[in-house]
N, C-alpha and C. Protein backbone atom coordinates (compact mmCIF):
# COMPACT_ATOMS: atom_id res chain seq x y z
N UNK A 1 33.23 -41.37 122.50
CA UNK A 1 34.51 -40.83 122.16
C UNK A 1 34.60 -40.51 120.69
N UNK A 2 33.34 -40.84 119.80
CA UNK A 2 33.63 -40.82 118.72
C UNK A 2 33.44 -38.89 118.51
N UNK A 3 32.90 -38.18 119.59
CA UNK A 3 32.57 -36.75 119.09
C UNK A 3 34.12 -35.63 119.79
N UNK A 4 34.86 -36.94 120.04
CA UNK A 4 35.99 -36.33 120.48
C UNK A 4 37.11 -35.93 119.12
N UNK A 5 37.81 -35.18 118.71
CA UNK A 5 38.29 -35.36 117.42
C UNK A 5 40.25 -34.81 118.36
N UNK A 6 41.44 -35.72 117.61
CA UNK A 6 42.35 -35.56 118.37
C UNK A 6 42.91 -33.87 118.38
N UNK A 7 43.22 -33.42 119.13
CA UNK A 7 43.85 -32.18 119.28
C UNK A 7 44.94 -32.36 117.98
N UNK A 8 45.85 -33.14 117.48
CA UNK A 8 46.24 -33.10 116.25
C UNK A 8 45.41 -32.61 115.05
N UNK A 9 44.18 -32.90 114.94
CA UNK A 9 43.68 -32.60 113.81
C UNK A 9 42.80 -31.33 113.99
N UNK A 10 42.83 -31.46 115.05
CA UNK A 10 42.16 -29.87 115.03
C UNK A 10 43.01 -28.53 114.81
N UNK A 11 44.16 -29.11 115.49
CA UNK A 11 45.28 -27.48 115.39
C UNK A 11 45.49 -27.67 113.52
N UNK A 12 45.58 -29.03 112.72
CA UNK A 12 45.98 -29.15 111.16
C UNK A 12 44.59 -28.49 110.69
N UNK A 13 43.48 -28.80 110.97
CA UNK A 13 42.08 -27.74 110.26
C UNK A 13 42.33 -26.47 110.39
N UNK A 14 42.43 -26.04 112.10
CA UNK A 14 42.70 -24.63 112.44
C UNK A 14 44.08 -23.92 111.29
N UNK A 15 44.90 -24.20 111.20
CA UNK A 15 46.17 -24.01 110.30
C UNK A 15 45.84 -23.91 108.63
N UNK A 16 45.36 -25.03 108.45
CA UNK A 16 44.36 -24.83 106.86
C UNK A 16 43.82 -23.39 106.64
N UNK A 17 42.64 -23.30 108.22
CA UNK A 17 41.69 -22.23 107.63
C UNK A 17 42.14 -20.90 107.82
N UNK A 18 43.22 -20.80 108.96
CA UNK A 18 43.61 -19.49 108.89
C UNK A 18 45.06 -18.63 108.06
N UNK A 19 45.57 -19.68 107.51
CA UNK A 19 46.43 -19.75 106.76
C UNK A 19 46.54 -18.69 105.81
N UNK A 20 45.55 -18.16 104.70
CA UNK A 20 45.49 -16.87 104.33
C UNK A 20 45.28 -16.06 104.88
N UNK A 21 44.62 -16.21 106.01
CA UNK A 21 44.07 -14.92 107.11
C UNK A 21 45.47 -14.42 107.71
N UNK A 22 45.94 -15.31 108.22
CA UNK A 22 47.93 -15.42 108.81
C UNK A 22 48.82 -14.33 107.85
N UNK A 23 48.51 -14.93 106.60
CA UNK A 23 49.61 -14.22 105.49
C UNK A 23 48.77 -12.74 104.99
N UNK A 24 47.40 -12.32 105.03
CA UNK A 24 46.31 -11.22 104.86
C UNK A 24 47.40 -10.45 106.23
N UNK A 25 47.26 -10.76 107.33
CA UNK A 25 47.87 -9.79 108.59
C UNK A 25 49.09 -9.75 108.48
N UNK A 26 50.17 -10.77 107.83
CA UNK A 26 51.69 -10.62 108.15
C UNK A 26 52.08 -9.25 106.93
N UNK A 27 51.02 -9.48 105.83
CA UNK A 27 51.11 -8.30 104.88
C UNK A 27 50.88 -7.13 105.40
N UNK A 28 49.57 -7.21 106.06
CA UNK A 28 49.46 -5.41 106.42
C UNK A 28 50.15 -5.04 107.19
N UNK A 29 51.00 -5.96 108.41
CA UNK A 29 51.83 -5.42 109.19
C UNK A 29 53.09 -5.10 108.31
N UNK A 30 53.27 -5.56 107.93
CA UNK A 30 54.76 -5.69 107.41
C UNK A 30 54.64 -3.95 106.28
N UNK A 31 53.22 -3.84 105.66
CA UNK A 31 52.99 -2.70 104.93
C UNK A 31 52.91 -0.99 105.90
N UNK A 32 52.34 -1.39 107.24
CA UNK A 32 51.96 -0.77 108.32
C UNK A 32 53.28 -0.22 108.88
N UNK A 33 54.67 -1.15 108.70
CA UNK A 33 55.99 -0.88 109.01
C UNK A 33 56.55 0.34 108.23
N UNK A 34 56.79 -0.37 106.77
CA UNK A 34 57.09 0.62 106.12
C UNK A 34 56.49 1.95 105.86
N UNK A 35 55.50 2.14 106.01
CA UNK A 35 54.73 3.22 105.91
C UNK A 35 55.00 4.01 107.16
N UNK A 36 55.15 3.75 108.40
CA UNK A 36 55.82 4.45 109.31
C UNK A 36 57.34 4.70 109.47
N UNK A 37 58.09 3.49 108.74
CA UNK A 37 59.12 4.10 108.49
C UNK A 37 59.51 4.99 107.36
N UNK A 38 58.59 5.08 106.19
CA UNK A 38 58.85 6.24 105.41
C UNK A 38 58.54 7.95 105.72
N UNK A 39 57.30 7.50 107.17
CA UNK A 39 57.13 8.91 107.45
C UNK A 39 57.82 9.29 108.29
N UNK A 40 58.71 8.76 109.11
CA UNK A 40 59.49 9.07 110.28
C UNK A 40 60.85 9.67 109.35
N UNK A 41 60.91 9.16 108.01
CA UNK A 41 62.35 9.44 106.93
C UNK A 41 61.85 10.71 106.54
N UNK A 42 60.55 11.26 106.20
CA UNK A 42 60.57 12.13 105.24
C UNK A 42 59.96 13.44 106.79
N UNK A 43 59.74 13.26 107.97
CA UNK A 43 59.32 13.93 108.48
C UNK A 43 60.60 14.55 109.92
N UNK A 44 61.89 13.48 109.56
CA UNK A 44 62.71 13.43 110.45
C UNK A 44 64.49 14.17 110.00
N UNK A 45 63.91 14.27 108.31
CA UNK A 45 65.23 14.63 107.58
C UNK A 45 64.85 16.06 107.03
N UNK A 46 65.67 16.96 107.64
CA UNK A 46 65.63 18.63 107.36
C UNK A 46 65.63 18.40 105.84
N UNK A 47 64.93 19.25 104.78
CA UNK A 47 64.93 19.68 103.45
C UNK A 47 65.88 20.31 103.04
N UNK A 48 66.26 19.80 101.90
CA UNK A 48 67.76 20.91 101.36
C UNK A 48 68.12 22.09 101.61
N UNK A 49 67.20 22.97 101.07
CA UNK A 49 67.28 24.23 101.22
C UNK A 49 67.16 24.48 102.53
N UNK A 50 66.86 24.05 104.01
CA UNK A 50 66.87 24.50 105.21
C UNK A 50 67.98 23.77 105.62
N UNK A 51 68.58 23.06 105.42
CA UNK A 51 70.02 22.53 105.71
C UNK A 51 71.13 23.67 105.02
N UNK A 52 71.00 24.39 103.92
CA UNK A 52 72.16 25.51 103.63
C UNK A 52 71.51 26.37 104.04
N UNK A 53 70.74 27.15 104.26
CA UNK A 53 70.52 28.31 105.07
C UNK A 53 70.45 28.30 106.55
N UNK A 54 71.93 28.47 106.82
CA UNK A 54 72.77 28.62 107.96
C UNK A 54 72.93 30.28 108.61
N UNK A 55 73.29 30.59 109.61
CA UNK A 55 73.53 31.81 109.28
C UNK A 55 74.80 32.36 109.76
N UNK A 56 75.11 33.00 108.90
CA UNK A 56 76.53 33.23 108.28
C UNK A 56 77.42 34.16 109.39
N UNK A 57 78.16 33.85 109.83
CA UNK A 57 78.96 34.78 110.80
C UNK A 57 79.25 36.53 110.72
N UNK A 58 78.81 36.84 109.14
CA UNK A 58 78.74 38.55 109.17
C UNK A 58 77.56 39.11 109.09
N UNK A 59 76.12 38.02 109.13
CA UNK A 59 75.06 38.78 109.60
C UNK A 59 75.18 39.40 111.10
N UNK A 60 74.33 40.60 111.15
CA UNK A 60 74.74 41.06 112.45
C UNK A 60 74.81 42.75 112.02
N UNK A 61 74.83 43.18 113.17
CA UNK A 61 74.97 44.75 113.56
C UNK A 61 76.63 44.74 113.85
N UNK A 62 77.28 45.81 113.33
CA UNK A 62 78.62 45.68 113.41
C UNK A 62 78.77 47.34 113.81
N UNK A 63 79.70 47.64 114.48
CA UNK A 63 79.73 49.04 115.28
C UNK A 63 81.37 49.37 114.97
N UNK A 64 81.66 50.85 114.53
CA UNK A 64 82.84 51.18 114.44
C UNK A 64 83.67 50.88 115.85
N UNK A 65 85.31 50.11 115.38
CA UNK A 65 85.72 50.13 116.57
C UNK A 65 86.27 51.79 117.28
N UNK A 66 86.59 52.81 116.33
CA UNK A 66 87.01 54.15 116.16
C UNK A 66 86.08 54.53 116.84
N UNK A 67 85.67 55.13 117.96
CA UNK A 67 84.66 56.04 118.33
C UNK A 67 84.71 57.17 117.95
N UNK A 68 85.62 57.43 117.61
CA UNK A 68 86.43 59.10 116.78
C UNK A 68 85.87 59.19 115.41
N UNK A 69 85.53 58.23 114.68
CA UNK A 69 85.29 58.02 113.42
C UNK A 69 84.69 59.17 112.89
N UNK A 70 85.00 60.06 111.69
CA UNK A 70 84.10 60.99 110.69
C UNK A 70 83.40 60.65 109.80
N UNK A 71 83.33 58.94 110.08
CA UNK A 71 83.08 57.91 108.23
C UNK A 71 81.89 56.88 108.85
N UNK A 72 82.01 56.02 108.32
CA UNK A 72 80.70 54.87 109.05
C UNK A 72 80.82 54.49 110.16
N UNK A 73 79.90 54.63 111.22
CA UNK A 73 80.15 54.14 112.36
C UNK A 73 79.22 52.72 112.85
N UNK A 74 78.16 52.67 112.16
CA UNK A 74 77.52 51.38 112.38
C UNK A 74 77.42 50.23 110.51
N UNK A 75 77.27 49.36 110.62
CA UNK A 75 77.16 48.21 109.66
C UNK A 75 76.50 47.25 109.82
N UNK A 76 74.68 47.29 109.52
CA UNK A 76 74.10 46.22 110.15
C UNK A 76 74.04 45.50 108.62
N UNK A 77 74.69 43.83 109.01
CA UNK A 77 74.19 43.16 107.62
C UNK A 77 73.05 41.98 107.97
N UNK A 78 72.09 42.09 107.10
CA UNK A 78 71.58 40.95 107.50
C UNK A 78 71.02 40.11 106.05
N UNK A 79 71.34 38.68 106.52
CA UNK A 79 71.09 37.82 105.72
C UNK A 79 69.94 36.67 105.41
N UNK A 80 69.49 36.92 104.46
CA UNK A 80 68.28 36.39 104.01
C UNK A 80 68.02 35.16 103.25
N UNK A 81 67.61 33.91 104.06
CA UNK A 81 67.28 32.42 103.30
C UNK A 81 66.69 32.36 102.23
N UNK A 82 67.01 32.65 100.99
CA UNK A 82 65.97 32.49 99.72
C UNK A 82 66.21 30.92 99.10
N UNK A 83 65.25 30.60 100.26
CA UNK A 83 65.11 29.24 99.95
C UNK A 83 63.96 28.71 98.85
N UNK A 84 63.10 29.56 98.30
CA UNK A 84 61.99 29.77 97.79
C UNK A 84 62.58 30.02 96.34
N UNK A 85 61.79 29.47 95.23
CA UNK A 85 61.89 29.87 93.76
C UNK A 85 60.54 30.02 93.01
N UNK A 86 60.59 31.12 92.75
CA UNK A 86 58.61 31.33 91.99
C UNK A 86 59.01 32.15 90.61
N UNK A 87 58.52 31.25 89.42
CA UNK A 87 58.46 31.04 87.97
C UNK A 87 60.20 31.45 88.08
N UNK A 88 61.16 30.54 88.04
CA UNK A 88 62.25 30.08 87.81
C UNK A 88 63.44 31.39 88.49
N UNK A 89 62.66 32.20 89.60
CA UNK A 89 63.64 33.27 89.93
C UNK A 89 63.34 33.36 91.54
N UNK A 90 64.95 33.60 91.94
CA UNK A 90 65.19 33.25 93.38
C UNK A 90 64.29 34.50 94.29
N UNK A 91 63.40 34.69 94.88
CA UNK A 91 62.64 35.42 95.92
C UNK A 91 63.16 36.89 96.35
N UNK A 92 64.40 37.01 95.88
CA UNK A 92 65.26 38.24 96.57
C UNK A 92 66.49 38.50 96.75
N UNK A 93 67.30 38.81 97.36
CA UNK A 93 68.54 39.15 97.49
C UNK A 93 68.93 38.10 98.56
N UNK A 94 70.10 37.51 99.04
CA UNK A 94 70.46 37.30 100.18
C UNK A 94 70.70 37.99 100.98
N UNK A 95 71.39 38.88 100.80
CA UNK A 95 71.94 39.97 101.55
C UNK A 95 71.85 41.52 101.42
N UNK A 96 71.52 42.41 102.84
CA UNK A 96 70.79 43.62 102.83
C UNK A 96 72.60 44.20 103.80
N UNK A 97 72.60 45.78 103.26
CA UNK A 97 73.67 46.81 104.05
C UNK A 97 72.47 47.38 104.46
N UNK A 98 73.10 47.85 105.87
CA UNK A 98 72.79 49.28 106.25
C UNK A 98 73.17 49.82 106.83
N UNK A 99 73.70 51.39 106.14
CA UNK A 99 74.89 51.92 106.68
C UNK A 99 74.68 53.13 107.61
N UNK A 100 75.49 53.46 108.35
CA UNK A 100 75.08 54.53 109.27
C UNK A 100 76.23 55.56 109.36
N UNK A 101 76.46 56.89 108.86
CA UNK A 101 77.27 57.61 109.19
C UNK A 101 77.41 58.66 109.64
N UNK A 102 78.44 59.28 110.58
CA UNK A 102 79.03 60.29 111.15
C UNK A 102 78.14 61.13 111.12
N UNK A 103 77.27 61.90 111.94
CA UNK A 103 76.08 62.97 112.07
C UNK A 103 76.44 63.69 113.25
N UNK A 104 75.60 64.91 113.38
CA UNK A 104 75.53 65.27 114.83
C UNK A 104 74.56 65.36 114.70
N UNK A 105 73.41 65.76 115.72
CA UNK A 105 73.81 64.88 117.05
C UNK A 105 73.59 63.73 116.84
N UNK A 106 73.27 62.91 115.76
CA UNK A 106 73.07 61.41 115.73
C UNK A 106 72.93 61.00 114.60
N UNK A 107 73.39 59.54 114.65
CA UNK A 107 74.30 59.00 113.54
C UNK A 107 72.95 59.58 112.05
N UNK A 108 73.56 59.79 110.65
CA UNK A 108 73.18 59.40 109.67
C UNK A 108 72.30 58.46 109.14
N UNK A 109 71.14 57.82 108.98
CA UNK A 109 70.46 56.30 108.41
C UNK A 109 70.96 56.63 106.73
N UNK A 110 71.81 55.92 106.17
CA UNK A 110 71.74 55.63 105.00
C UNK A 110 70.29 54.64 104.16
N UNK A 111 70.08 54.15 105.26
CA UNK A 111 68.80 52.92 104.80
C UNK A 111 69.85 52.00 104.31
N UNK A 112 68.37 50.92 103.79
CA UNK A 112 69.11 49.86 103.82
C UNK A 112 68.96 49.13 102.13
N UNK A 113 70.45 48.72 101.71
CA UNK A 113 70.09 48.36 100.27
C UNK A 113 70.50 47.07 100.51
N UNK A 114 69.69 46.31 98.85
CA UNK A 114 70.46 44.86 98.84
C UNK A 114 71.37 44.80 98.52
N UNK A 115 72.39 43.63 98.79
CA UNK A 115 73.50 43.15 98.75
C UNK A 115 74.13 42.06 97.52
N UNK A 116 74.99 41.53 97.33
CA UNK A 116 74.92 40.16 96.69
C UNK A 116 76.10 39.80 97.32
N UNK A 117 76.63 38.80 97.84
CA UNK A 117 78.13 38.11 97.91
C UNK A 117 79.03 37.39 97.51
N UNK A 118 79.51 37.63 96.91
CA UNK A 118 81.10 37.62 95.50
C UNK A 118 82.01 36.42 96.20
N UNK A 119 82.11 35.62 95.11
CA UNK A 119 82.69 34.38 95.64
C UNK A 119 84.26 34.85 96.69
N UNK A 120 84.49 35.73 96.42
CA UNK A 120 85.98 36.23 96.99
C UNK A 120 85.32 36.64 98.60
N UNK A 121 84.31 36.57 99.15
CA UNK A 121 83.58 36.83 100.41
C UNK A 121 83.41 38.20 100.39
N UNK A 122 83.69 39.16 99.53
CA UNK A 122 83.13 40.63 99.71
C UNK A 122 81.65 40.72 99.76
N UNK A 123 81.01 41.30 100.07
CA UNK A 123 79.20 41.75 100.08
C UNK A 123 79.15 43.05 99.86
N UNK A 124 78.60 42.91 98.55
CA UNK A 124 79.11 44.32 97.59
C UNK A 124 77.35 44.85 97.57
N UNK A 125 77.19 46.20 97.81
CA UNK A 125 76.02 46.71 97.22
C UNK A 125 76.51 48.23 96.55
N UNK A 126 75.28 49.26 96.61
CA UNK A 126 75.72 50.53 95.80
C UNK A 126 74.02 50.93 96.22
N UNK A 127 74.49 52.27 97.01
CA UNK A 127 73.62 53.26 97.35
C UNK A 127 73.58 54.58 96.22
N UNK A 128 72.83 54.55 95.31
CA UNK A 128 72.37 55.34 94.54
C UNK A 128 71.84 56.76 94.91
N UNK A 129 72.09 57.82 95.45
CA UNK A 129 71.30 58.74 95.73
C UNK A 129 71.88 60.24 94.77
N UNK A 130 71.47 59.67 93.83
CA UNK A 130 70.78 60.29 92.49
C UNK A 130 71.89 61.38 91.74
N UNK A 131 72.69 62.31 92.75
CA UNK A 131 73.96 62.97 93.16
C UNK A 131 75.02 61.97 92.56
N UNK A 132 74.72 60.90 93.06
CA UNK A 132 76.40 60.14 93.16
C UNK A 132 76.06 59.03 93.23
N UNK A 133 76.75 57.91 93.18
CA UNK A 133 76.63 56.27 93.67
C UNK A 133 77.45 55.80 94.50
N UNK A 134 77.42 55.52 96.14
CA UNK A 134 78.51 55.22 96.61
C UNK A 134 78.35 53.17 96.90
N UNK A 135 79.49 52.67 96.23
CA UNK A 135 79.68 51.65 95.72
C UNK A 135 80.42 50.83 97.52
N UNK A 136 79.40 49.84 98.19
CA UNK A 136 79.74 49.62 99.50
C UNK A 136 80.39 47.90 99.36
N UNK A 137 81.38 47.64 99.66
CA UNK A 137 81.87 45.96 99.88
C UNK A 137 82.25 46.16 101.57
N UNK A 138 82.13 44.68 101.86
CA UNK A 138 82.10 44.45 102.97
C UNK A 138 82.34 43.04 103.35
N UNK A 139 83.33 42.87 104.45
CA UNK A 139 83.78 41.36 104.54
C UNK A 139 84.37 41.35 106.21
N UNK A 140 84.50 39.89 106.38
CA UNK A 140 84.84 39.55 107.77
C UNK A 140 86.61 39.42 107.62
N UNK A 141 87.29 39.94 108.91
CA UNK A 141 88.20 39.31 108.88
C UNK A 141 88.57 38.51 110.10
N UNK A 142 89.39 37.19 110.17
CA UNK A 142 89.37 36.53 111.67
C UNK A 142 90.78 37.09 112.04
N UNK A 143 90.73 36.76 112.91
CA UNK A 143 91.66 37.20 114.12
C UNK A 143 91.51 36.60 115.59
N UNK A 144 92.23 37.30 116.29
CA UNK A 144 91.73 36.92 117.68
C UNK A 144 90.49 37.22 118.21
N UNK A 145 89.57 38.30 117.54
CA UNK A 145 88.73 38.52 117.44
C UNK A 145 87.99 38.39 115.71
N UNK A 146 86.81 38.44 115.55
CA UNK A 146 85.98 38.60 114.27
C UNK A 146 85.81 39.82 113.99
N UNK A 147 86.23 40.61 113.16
CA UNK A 147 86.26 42.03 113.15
C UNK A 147 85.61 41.89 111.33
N UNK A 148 85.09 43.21 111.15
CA UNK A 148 84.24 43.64 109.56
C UNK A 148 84.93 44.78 109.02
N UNK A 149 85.49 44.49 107.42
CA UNK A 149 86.37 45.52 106.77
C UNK A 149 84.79 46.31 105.75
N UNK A 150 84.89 47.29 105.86
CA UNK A 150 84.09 47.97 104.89
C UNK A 150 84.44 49.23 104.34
N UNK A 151 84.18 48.77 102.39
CA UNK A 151 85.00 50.07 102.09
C UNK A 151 84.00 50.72 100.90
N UNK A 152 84.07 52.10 100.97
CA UNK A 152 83.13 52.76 100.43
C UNK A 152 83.76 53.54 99.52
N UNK A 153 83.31 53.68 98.09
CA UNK A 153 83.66 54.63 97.02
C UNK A 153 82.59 55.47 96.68
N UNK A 154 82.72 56.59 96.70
CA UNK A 154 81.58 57.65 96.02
C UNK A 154 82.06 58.07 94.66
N UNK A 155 81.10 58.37 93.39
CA UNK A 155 81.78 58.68 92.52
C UNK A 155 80.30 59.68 92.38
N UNK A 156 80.62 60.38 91.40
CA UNK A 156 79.42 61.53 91.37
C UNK A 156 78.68 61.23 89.99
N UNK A 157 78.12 62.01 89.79
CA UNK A 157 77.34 61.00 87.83
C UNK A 157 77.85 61.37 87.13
N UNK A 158 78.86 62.76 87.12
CA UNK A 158 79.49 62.79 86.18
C UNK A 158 81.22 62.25 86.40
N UNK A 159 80.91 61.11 86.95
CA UNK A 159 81.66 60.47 86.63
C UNK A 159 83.62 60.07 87.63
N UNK A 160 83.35 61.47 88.13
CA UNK A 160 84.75 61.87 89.46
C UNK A 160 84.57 61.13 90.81
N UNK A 161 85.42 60.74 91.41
CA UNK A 161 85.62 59.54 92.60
C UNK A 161 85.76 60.62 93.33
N UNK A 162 85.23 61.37 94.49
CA UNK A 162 85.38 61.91 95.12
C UNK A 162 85.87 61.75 96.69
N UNK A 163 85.20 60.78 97.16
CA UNK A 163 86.03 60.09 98.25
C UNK A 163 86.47 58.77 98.35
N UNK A 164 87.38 57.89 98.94
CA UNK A 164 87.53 56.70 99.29
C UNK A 164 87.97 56.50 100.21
N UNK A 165 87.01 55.60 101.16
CA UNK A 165 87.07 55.64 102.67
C UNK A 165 86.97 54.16 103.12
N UNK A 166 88.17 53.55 103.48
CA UNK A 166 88.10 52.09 104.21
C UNK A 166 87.89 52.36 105.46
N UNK A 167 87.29 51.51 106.66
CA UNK A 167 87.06 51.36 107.68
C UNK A 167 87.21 49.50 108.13
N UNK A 168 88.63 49.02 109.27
CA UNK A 168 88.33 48.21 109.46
C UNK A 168 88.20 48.08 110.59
């Protein structure tokens, strides 16, 4: 009986020797935690800039309600995430017009220019064609429906306003 040793002193040796080995594993787990919970934080939370680039209720193709119209009959706006900054300047415009008017047999393409949008919610651009500058704003209004006001000034280079044409 002497090669018998009591189960007391064996579990107190066993406990001795694994004792750093115990606290070596409670570390890496415990390191193994956080490290999955920092990637689940940084892989689970949308980035700033894709959290505000939303898209905005007057992007869109907008169509005269006038079918009669002699003036713009289509208004496609579309809006652009410049979520991007390269050597300290924003990627582009947010916002593009493109206007379409009154033709036979089919509509006009003005093409399409950039935009900017004016804290007052207008989305102002200016089609340059060389003749004249016609100066375009454009905004939502609510209602019972969502309807788009757009109003156009032409002025010529030398300087005379020749038409002014709202459409809402």
């Amino acid at each position: 009986m002497k090669d018998e040793t009591p189960v007391h002193s064996r579990s107190s040796e066993l406990v001795r020797i694994t004792a750093p080995l115990f606290r070596t594993v409670r570390a890496l787990c415990t390191l193994a935690v956080v490290v999955v919970a920092v990637t689940m934080l940084i892989t689970l939370t949308p980035d700033r800039a894709s959290a505000l680039c939303m898209r905005p209720s007057e992007d869109g193709a907008w169509v005269n309600a006038n079918a009669n119209t002699r003036s713009i009959t289509r208004v496609p706006l579309r809006f652009v995430c410049n979520d991007t900054i390269h050597n300290g300047e924003v990627a582009g415009p947010d916002w593009y017009v493109h206007l379409f008017g009154k033709c036979h047999p089919s509509d006009c393409d003005w093409g399409e220019i950039a935009a900017t949008r004016h804290e007052n919610g207008w989305i102002y651009g200016v089609y340059n064609q060389g003749f004249a500058k016609r100066y375009v704003w454009t905004r939502t209004y609510s209602g019972p429906t969502l309807r788009i006001g757009t109003e156009l000034i032409t002025l010529l280079t030398n300087g005379l306003c020749i038409d002014a044409v709202r459409t809402a």
